[in-house]
N, C-alpha and C. Protein backbone atom coordinates (compact mmCIF):
# COMPACT_ATOMS: atom_id res chain seq x y z
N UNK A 1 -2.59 -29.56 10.10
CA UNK A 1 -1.21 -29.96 10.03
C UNK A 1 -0.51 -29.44 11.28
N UNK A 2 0.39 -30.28 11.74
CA UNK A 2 1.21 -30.05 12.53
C UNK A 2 2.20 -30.65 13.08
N UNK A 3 2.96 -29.43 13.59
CA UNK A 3 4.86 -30.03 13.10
C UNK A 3 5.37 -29.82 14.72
N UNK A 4 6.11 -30.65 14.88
CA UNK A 4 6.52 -30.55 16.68
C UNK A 4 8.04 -30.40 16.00
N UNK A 5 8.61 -28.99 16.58
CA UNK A 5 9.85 -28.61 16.78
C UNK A 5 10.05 -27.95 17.89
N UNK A 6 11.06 -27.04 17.94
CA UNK A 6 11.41 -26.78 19.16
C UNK A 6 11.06 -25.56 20.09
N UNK A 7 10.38 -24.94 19.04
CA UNK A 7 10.25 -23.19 19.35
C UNK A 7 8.23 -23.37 19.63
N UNK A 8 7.41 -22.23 19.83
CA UNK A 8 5.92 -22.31 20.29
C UNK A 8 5.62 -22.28 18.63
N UNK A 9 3.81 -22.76 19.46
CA UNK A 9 3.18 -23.03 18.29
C UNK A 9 2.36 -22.06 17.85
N UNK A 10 2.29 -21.78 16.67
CA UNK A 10 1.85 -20.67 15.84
C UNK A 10 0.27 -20.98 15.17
N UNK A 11 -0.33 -20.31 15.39
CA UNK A 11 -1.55 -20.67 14.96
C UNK A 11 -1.28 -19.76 13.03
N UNK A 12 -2.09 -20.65 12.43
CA UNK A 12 -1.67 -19.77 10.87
C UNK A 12 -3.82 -20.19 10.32
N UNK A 13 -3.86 -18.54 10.16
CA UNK A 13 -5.36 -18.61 9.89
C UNK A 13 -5.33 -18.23 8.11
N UNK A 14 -5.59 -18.74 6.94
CA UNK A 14 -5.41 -18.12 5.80
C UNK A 14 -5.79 -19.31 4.91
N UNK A 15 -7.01 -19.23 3.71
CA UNK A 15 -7.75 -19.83 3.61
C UNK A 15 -7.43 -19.93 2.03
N UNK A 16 -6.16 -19.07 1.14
CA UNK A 16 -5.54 -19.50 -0.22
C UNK A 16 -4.55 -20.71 0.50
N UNK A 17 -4.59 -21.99 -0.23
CA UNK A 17 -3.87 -22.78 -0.14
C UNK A 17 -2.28 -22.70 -0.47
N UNK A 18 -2.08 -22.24 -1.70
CA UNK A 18 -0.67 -21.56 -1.41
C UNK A 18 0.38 -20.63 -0.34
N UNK A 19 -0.30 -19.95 0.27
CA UNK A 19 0.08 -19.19 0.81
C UNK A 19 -0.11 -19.46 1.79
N UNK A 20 -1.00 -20.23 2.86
CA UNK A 20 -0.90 -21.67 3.67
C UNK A 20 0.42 -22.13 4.03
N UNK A 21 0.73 -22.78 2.58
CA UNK A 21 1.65 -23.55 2.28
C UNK A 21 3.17 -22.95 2.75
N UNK A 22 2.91 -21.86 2.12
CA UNK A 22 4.37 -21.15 2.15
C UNK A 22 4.39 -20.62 3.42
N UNK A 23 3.47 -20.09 4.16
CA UNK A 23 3.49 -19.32 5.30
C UNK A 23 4.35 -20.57 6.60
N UNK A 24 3.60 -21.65 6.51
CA UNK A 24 3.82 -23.30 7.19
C UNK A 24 4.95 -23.19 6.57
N UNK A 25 5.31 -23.46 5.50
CA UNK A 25 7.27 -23.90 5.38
C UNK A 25 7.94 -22.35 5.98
N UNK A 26 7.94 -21.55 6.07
CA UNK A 26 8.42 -20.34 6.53
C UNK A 26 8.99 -21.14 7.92
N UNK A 27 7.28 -20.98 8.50
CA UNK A 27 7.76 -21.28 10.07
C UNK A 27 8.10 -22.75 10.45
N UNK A 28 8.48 -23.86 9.67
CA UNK A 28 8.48 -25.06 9.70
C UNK A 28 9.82 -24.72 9.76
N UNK A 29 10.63 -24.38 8.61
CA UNK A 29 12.20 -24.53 8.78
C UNK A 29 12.44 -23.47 9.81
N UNK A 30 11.96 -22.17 10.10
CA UNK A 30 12.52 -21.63 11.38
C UNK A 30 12.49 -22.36 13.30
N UNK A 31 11.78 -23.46 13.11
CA UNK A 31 11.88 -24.55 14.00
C UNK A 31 10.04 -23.99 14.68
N UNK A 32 9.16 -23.11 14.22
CA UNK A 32 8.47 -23.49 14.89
C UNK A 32 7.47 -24.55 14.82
N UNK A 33 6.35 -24.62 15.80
CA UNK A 33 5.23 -25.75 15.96
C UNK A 33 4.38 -24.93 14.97
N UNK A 34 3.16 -25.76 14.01
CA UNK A 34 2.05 -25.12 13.36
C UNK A 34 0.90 -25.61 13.77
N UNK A 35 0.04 -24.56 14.19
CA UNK A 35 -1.13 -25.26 14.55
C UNK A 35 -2.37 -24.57 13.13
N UNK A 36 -2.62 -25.78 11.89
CA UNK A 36 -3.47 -25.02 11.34
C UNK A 36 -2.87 -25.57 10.50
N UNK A 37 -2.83 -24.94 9.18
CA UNK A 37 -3.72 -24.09 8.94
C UNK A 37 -5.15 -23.81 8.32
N UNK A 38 -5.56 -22.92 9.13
CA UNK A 38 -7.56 -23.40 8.42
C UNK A 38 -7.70 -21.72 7.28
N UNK A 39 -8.46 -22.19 6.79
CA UNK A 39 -8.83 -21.04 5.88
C UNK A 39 -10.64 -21.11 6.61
N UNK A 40 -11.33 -21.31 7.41
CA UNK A 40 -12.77 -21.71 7.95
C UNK A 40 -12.81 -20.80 9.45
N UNK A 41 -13.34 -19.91 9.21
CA UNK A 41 -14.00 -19.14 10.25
C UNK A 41 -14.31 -19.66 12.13
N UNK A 42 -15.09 -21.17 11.50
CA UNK A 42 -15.64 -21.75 12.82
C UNK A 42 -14.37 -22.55 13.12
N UNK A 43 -13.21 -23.17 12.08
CA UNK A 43 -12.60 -24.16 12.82
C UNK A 43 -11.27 -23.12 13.44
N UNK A 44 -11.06 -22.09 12.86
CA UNK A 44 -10.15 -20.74 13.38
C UNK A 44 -10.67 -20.44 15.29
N UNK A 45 -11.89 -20.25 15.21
CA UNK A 45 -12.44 -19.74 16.47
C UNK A 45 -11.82 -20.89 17.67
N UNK A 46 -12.57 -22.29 17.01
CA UNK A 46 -12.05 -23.05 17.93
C UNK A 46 -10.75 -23.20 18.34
N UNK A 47 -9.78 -23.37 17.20
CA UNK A 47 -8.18 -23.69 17.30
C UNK A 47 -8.15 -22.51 18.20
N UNK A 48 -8.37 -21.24 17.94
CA UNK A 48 -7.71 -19.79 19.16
C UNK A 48 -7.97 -19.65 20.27
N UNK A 49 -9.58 -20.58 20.49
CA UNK A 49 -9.84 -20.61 22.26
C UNK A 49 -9.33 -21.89 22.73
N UNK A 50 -8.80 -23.58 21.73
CA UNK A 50 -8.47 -24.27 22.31
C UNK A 50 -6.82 -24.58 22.60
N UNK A 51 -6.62 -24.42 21.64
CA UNK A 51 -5.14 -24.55 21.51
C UNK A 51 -3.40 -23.85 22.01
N UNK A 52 -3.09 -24.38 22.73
CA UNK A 52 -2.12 -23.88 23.64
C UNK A 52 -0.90 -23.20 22.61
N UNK A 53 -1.46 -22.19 21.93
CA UNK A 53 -0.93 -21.34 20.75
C UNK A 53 -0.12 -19.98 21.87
N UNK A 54 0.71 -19.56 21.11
CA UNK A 54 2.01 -18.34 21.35
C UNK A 54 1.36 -17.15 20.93
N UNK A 55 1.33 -17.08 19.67
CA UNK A 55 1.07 -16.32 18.48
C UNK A 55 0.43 -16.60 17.26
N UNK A 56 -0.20 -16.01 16.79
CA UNK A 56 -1.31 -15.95 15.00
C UNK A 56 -1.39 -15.25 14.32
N UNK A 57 -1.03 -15.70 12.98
CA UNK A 57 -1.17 -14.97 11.85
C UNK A 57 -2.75 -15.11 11.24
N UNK A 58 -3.39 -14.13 10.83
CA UNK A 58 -4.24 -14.39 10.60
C UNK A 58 -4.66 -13.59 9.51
N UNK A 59 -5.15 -14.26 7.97
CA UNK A 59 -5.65 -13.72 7.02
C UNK A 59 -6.67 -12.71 7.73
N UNK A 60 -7.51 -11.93 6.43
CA UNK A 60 -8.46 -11.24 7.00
C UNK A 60 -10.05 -11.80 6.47
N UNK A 61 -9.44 -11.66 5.26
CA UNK A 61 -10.70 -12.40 4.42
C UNK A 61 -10.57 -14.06 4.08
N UNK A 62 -11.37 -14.73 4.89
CA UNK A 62 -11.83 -16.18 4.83
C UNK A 62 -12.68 -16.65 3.93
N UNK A 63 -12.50 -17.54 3.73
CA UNK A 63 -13.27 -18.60 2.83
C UNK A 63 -15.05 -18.33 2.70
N UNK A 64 -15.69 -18.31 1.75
CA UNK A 64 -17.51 -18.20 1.90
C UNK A 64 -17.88 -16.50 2.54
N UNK A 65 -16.29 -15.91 2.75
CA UNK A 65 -16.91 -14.28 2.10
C UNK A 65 -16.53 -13.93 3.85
N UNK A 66 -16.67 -14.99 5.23
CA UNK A 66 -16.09 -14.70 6.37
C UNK A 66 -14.78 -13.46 6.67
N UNK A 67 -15.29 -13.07 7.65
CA UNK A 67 -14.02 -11.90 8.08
C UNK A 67 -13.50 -12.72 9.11
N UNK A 68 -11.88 -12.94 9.59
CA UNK A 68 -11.36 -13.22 10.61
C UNK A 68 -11.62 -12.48 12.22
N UNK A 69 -12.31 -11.27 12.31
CA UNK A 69 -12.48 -10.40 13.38
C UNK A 69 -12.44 -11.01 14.65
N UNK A 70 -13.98 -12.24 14.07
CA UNK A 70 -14.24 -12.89 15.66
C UNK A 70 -12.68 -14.16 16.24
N UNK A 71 -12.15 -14.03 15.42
CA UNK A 71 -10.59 -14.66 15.92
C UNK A 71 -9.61 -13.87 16.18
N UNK A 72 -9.50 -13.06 15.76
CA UNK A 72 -8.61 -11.70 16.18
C UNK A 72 -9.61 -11.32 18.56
N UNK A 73 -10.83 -11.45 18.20
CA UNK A 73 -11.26 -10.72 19.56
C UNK A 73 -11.13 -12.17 20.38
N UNK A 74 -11.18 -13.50 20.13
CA UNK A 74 -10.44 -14.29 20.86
C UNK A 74 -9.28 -14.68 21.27
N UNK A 75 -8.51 -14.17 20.55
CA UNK A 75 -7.08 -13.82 20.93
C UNK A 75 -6.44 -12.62 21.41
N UNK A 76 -7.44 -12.00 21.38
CA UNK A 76 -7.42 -10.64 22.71
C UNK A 76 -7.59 -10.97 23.58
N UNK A 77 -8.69 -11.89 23.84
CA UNK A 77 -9.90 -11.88 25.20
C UNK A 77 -8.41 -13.45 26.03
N UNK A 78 -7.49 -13.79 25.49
CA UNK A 78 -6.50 -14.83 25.80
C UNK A 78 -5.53 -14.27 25.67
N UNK A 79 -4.84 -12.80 25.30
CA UNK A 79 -3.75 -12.52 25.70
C UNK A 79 -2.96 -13.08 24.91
N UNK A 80 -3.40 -13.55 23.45
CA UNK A 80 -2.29 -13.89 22.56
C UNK A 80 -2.08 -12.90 21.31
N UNK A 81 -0.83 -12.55 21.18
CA UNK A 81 -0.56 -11.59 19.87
C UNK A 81 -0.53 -12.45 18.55
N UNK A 82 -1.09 -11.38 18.09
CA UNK A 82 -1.36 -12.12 16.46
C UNK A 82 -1.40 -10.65 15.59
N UNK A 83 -0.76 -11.36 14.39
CA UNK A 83 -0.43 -10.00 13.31
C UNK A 83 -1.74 -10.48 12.17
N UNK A 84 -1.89 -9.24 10.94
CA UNK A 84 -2.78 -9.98 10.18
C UNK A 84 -2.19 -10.29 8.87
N UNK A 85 -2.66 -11.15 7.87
CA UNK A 85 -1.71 -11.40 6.83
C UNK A 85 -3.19 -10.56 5.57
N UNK A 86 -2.51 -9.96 4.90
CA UNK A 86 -3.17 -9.08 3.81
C UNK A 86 -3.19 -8.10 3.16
N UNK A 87 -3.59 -8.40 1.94
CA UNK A 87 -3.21 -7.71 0.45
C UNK A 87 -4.22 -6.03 0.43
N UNK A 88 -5.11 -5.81 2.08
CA UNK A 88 -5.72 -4.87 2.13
C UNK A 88 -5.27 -4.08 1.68
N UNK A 89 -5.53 -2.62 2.10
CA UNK A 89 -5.16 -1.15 2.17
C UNK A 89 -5.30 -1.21 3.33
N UNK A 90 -4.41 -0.04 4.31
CA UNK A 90 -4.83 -0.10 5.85
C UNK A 90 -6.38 0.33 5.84
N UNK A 91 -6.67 1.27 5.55
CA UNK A 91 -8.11 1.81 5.18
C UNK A 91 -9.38 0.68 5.03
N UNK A 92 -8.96 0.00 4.74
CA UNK A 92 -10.12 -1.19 4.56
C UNK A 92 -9.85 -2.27 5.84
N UNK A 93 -9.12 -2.51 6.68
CA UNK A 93 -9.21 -2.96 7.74
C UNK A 93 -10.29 -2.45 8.71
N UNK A 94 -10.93 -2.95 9.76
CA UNK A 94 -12.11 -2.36 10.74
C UNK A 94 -10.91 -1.74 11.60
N UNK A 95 -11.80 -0.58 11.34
CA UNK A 95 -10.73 0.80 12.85
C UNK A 95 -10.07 0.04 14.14
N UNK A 96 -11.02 -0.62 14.32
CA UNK A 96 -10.57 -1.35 15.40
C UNK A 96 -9.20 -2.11 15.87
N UNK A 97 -8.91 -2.75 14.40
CA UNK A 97 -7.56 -3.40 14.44
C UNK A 97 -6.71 -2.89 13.74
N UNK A 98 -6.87 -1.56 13.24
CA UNK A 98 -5.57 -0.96 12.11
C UNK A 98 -4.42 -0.56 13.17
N UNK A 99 -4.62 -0.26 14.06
CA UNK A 99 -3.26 -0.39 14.89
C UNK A 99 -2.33 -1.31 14.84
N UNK A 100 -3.01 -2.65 14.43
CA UNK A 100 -1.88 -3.93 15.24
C UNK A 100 -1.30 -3.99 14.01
N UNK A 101 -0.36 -5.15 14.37
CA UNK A 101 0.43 -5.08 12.97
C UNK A 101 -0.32 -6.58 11.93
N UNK A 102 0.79 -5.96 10.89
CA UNK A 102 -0.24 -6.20 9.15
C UNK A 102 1.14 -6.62 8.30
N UNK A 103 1.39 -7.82 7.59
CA UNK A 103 2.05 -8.52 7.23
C UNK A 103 1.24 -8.49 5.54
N UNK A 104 1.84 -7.58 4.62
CA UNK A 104 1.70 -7.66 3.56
C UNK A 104 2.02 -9.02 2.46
N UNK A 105 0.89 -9.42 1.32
CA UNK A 105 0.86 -10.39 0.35
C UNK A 105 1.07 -9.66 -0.80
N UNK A 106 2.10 -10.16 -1.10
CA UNK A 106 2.72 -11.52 -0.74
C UNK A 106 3.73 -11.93 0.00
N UNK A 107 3.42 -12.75 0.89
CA UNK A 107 4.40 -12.96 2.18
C UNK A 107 5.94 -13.19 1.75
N UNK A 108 6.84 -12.01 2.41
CA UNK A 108 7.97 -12.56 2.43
C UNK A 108 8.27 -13.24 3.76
N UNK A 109 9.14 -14.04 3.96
CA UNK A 109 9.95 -15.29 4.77
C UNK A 109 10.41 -14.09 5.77
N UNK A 110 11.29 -12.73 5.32
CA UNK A 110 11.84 -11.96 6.48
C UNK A 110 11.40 -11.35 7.29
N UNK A 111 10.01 -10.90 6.31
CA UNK A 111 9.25 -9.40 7.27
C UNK A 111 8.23 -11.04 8.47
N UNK A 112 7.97 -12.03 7.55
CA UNK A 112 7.04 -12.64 8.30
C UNK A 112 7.70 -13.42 9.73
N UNK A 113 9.21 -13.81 9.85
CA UNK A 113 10.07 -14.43 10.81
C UNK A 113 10.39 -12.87 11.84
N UNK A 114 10.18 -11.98 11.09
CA UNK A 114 10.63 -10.60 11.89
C UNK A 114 9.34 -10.34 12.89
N UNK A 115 8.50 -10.56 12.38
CA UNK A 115 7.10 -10.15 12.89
C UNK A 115 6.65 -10.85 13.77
N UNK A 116 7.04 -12.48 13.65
CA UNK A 116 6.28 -13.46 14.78
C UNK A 116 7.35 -13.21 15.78
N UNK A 117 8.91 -12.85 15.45
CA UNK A 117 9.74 -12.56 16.60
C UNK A 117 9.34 -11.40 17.65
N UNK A 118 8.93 -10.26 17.14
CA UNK A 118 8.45 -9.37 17.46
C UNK A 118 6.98 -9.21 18.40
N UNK A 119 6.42 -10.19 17.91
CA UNK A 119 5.23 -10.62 18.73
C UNK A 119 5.45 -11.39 19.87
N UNK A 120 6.49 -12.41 20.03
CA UNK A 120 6.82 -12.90 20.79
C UNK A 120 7.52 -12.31 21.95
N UNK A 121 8.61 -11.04 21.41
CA UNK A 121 9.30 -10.82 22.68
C UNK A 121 8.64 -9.49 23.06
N UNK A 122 7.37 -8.58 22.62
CA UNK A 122 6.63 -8.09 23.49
C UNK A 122 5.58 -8.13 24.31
N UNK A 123 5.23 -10.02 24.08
CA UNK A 123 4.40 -10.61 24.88
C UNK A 123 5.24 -11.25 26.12
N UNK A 124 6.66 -11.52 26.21
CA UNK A 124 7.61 -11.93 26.85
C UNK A 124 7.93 -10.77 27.77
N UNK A 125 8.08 -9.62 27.15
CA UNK A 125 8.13 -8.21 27.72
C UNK A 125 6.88 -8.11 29.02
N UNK A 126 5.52 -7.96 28.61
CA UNK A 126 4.30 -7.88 29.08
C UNK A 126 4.33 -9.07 30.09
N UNK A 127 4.40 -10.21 30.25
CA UNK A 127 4.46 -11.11 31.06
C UNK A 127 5.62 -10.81 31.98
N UNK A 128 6.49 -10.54 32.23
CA UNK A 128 8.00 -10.06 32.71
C UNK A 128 7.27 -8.98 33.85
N UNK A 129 6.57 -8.04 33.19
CA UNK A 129 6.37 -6.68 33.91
C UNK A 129 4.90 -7.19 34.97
N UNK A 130 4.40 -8.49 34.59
CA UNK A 130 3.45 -8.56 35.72
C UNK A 130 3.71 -8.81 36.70
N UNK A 131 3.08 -8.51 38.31
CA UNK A 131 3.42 -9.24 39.63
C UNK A 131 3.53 -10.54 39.80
């Protein structure tokens, strides 16, 4: 699915259909673009290395038992910020990514519009400060 408005496009990785749903109307009425959403491991990888995406939310646990990781390290290896969406404990996240930020389920509309803002203007920040 995908919605052409006025603001960048958001990649949305999360593989319960409800919460899909709601995550996409969140950022649908806040005017952004959606690219997604997949709940599928392989079609996640592709959308993050192809798609001229801003920012991603990204479940942790995927569909057929998949971890999101290897989409989280393609959107490192591209310089795109992405938060994760999940009902974890920080503790059960891989060490690796418990730093970044973590968007608790069940998604509210404020913390989740607060968070992609937030991602946005310290990647805006970071681009600003390069030569």
């Amino acid at each position: 699915m995908s919605q052409h408005n006025s603001r960048p496009p958001i990649l949305v990785v999360e593989d319960e259909l409800l919460i899909a749903t709601e995550i996409t109307s969140f950022l649908v009425a806040a005017g952004y673009q959606v690219v997604g959403p997949t709940g599928h491991l392989g079609e996640a990888i592709e959308l993050a290395a192809t798609k001229p995406i801003v920012a991603a939310l990204l479940d942790i646990s995927l569909s057929d038992g998949d971890q999101v990781y290897p989409v989280a390290e393609e959107l490192m290896a591209r310089d795109i910020p992405f938060a994760f969406i999940s009902a974890r404990a920080l503790e059960e996240i891989d060490p690796v990514y418990r730093y970044l930020p973590r968007i608790a389920k069940p998604v509210l509309r404020e913390v989740l519009l607060s968070t992609i803002s937030d991602l946005l203007s310290e990647q805006a920040a970071a681009t600003e400060t390069l030569p």
